[in-house]
Protein backbone atom coordinates (compact mmCIF):
# COMPACT_ATOMS: atom_id res chain seq x y z
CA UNK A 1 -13.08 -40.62 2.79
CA UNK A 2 -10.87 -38.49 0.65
CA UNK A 3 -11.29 -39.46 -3.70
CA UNK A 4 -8.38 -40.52 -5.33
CA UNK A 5 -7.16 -37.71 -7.44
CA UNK A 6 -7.36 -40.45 -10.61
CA UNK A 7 -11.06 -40.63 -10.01
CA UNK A 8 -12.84 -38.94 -13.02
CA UNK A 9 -16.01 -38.43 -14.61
CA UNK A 10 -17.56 -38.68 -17.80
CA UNK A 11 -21.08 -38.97 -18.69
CA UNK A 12 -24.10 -36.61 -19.86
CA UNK A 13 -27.28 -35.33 -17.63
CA UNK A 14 -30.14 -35.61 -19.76
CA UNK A 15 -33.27 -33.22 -19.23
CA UNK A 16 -36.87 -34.04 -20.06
CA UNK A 17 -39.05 -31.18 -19.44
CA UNK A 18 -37.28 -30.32 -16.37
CA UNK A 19 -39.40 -27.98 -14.43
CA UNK A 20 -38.02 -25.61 -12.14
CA UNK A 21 -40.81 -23.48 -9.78
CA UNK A 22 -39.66 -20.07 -9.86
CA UNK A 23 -42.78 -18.49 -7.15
CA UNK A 24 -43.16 -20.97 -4.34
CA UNK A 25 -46.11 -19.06 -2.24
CA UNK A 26 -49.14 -20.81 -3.84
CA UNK A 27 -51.56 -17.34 -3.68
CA UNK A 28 -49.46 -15.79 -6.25
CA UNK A 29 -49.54 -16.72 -10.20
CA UNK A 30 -47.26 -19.22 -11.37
CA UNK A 31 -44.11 -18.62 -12.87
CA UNK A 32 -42.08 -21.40 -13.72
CA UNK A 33 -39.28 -22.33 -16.24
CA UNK A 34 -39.49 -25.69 -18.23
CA UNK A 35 -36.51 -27.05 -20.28
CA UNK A 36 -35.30 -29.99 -22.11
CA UNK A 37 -31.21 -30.78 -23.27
CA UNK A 38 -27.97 -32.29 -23.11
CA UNK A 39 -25.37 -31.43 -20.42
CA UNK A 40 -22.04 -33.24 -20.87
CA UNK A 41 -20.18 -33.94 -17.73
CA UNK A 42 -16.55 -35.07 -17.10
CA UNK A 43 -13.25 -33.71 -15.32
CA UNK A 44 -11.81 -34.89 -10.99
CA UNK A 45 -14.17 -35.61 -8.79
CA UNK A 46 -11.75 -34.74 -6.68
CA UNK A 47 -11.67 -31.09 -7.98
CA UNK A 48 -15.41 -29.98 -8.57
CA UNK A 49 -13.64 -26.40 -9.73
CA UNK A 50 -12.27 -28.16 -12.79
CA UNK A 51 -15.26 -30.32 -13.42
CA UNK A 52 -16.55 -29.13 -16.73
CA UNK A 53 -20.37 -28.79 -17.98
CA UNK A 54 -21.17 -28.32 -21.16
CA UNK A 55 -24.26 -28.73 -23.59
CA UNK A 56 -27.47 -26.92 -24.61
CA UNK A 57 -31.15 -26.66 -23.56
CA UNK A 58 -33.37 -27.56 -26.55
CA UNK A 59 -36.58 -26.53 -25.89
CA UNK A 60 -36.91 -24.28 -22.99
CA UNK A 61 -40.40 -22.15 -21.95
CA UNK A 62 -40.87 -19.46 -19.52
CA UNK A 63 -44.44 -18.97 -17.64
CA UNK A 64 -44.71 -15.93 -16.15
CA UNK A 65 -48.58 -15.92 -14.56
CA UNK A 66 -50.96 -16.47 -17.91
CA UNK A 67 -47.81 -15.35 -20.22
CA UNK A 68 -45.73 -17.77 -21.89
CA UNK A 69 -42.14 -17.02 -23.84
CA UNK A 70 -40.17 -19.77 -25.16
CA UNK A 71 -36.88 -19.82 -26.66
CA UNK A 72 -36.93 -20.64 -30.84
CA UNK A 73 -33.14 -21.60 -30.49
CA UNK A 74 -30.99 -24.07 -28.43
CA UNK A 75 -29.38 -22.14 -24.82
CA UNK A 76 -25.55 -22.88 -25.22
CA UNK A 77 -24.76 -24.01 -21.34
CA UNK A 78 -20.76 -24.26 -20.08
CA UNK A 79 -19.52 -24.42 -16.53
CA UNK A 80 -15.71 -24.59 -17.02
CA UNK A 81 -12.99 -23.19 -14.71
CA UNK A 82 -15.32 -22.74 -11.88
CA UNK A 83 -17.50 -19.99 -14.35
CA UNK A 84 -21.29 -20.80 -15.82
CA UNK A 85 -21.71 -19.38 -18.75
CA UNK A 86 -25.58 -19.39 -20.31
CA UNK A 87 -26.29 -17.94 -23.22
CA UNK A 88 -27.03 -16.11 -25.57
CA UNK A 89 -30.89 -17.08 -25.01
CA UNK A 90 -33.76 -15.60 -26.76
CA UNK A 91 -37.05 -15.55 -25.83
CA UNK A 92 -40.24 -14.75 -27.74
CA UNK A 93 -44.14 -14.28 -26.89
CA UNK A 94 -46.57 -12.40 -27.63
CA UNK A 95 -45.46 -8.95 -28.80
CA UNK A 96 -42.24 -10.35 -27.20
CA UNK A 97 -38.57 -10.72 -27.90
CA UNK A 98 -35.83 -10.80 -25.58
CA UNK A 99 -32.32 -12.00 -26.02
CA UNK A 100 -30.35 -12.44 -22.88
CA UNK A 101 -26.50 -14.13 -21.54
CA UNK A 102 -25.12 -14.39 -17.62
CA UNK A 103 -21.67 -15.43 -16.53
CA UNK A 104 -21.07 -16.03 -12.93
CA UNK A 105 -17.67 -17.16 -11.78
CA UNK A 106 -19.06 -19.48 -8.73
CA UNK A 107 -16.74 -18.68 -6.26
CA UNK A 108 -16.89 -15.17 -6.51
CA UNK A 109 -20.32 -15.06 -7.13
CA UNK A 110 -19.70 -12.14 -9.52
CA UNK A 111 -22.98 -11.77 -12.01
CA UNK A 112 -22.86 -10.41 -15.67
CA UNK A 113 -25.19 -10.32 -17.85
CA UNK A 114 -27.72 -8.35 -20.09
CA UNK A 115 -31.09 -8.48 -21.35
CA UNK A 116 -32.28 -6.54 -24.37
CA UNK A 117 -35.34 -6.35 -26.84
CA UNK A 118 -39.21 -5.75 -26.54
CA UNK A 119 -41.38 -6.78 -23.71
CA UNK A 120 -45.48 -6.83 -23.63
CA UNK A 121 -45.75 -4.74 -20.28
CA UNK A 122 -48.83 -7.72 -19.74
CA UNK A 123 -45.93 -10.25 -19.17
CA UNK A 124 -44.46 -8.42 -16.00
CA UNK A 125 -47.89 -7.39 -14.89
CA UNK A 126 -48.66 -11.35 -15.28
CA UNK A 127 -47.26 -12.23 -11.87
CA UNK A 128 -49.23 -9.38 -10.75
CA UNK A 129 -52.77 -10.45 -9.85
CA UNK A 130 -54.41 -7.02 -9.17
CA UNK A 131 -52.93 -5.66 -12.22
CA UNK A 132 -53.84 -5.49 -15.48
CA UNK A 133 -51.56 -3.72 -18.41
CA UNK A 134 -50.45 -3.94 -21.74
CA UNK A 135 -47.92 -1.57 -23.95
CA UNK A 136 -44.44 -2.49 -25.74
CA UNK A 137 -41.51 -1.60 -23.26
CA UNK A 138 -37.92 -1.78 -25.03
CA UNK A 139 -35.68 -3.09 -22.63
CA UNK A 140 -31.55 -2.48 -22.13
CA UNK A 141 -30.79 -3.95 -18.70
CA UNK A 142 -27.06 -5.09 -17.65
CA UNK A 143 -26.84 -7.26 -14.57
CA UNK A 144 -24.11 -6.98 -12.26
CA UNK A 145 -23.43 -7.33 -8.49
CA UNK A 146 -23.48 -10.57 -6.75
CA UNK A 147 -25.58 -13.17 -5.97
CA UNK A 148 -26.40 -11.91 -2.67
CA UNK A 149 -26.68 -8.09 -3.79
CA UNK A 150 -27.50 -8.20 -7.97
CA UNK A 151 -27.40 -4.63 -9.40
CA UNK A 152 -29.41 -3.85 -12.10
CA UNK A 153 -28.78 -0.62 -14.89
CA UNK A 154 -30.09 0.05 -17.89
CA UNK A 155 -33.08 1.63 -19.58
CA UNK A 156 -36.64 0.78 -19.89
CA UNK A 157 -38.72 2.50 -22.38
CA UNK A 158 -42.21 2.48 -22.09
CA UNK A 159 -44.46 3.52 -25.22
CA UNK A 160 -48.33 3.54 -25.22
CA UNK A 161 -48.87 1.71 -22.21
CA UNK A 162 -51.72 0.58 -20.17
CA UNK A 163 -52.27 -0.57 -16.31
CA UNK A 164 -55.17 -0.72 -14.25
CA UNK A 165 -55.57 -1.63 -11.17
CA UNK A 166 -58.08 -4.23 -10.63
CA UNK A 167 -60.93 -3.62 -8.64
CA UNK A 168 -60.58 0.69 -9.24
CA UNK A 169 -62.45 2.26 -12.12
CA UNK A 170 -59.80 4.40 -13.00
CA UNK A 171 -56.94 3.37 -15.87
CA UNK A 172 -53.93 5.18 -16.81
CA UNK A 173 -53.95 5.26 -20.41
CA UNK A 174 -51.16 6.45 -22.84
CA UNK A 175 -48.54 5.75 -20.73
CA UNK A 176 -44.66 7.11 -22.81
């Protein structure tokens, strides 16, 4: 059945605390991202390249193990000439701050993107279960690569930090 190239779409995708599992394997901590928004759709169906999405995510939170972040501000969201474009996002918790923005051209699969701001150390450690740690880390990371082989670069600085490993007496303390 080919679609008649007349055929088009228009209508919006609503999200209600849409909840997308990020860790599948049930033994580790959860991590899981929760959103709500608007997503206009229209454009061919016989051309899903020049389909066009575009909208913003409301209310969106990130759990990473017992860490939550959530984003203060609406995520701008477009997918237009076969590119997503999300972002930029921001995303607070405790002792937390990050702002972040992808684009991926689909079809090449191309990433870019950065993330920048302050990070409790406790949130990565969170999907972690033998570790324990704590410390502000600024963060500068670009993302770039593909989907298949992402390439990370950047700088993580690490000031006052803490980790232990559970279940050894010893901690590193001080950590620059």
């Amino acid at each position: 059945m080919a679609l008649d190239e007349a055929l088009t779409i228009e209508g919006s995708v609503l999200l209600d605390r849409f909840r997308y599992d990020l860790v599948q394997d049930p033994t580790l901590p959860p991590a899981w991202l929760r959103t709500s928004g608007r997503l206009a759709v229209s454009g061919p169906l016989s051309d899903p390249e020049a389909l066009r999405l575009h909208g913003s995510l409301e209310s969106s939170e990130l759990r990473l193990g017992t860490r939550l972040l959530r984003a203060p501000d609406a995520i701008p969201l477009d997918l237009s000439g076969g590119t997503l474009e999300v972002g930029p996002l921001r995303l607070k918790g405790r002792r937390s701050d990050l702002v972040a923005q992808l684009r991926l051209p689909i079809e090449e699969g191309r990433l870019s993107g950065s993330i920048e701001g302050d990070v409790d150390l406790g949130v990565v450690a969170a999907l972690f279960p033998d570790i324990a740690a704590s410390g502000g880390v600024a963060v500068a990371v670009t993302l770039g690569g593909t989907l298949a082989r992402p390439d990370l670069g950047g700088t993580l600085h690490l000031d006052g930090g803490r980790v232990r490993l559970l279940g050894f007496a010893q901690t590193l303390d001080g950590i620059r």
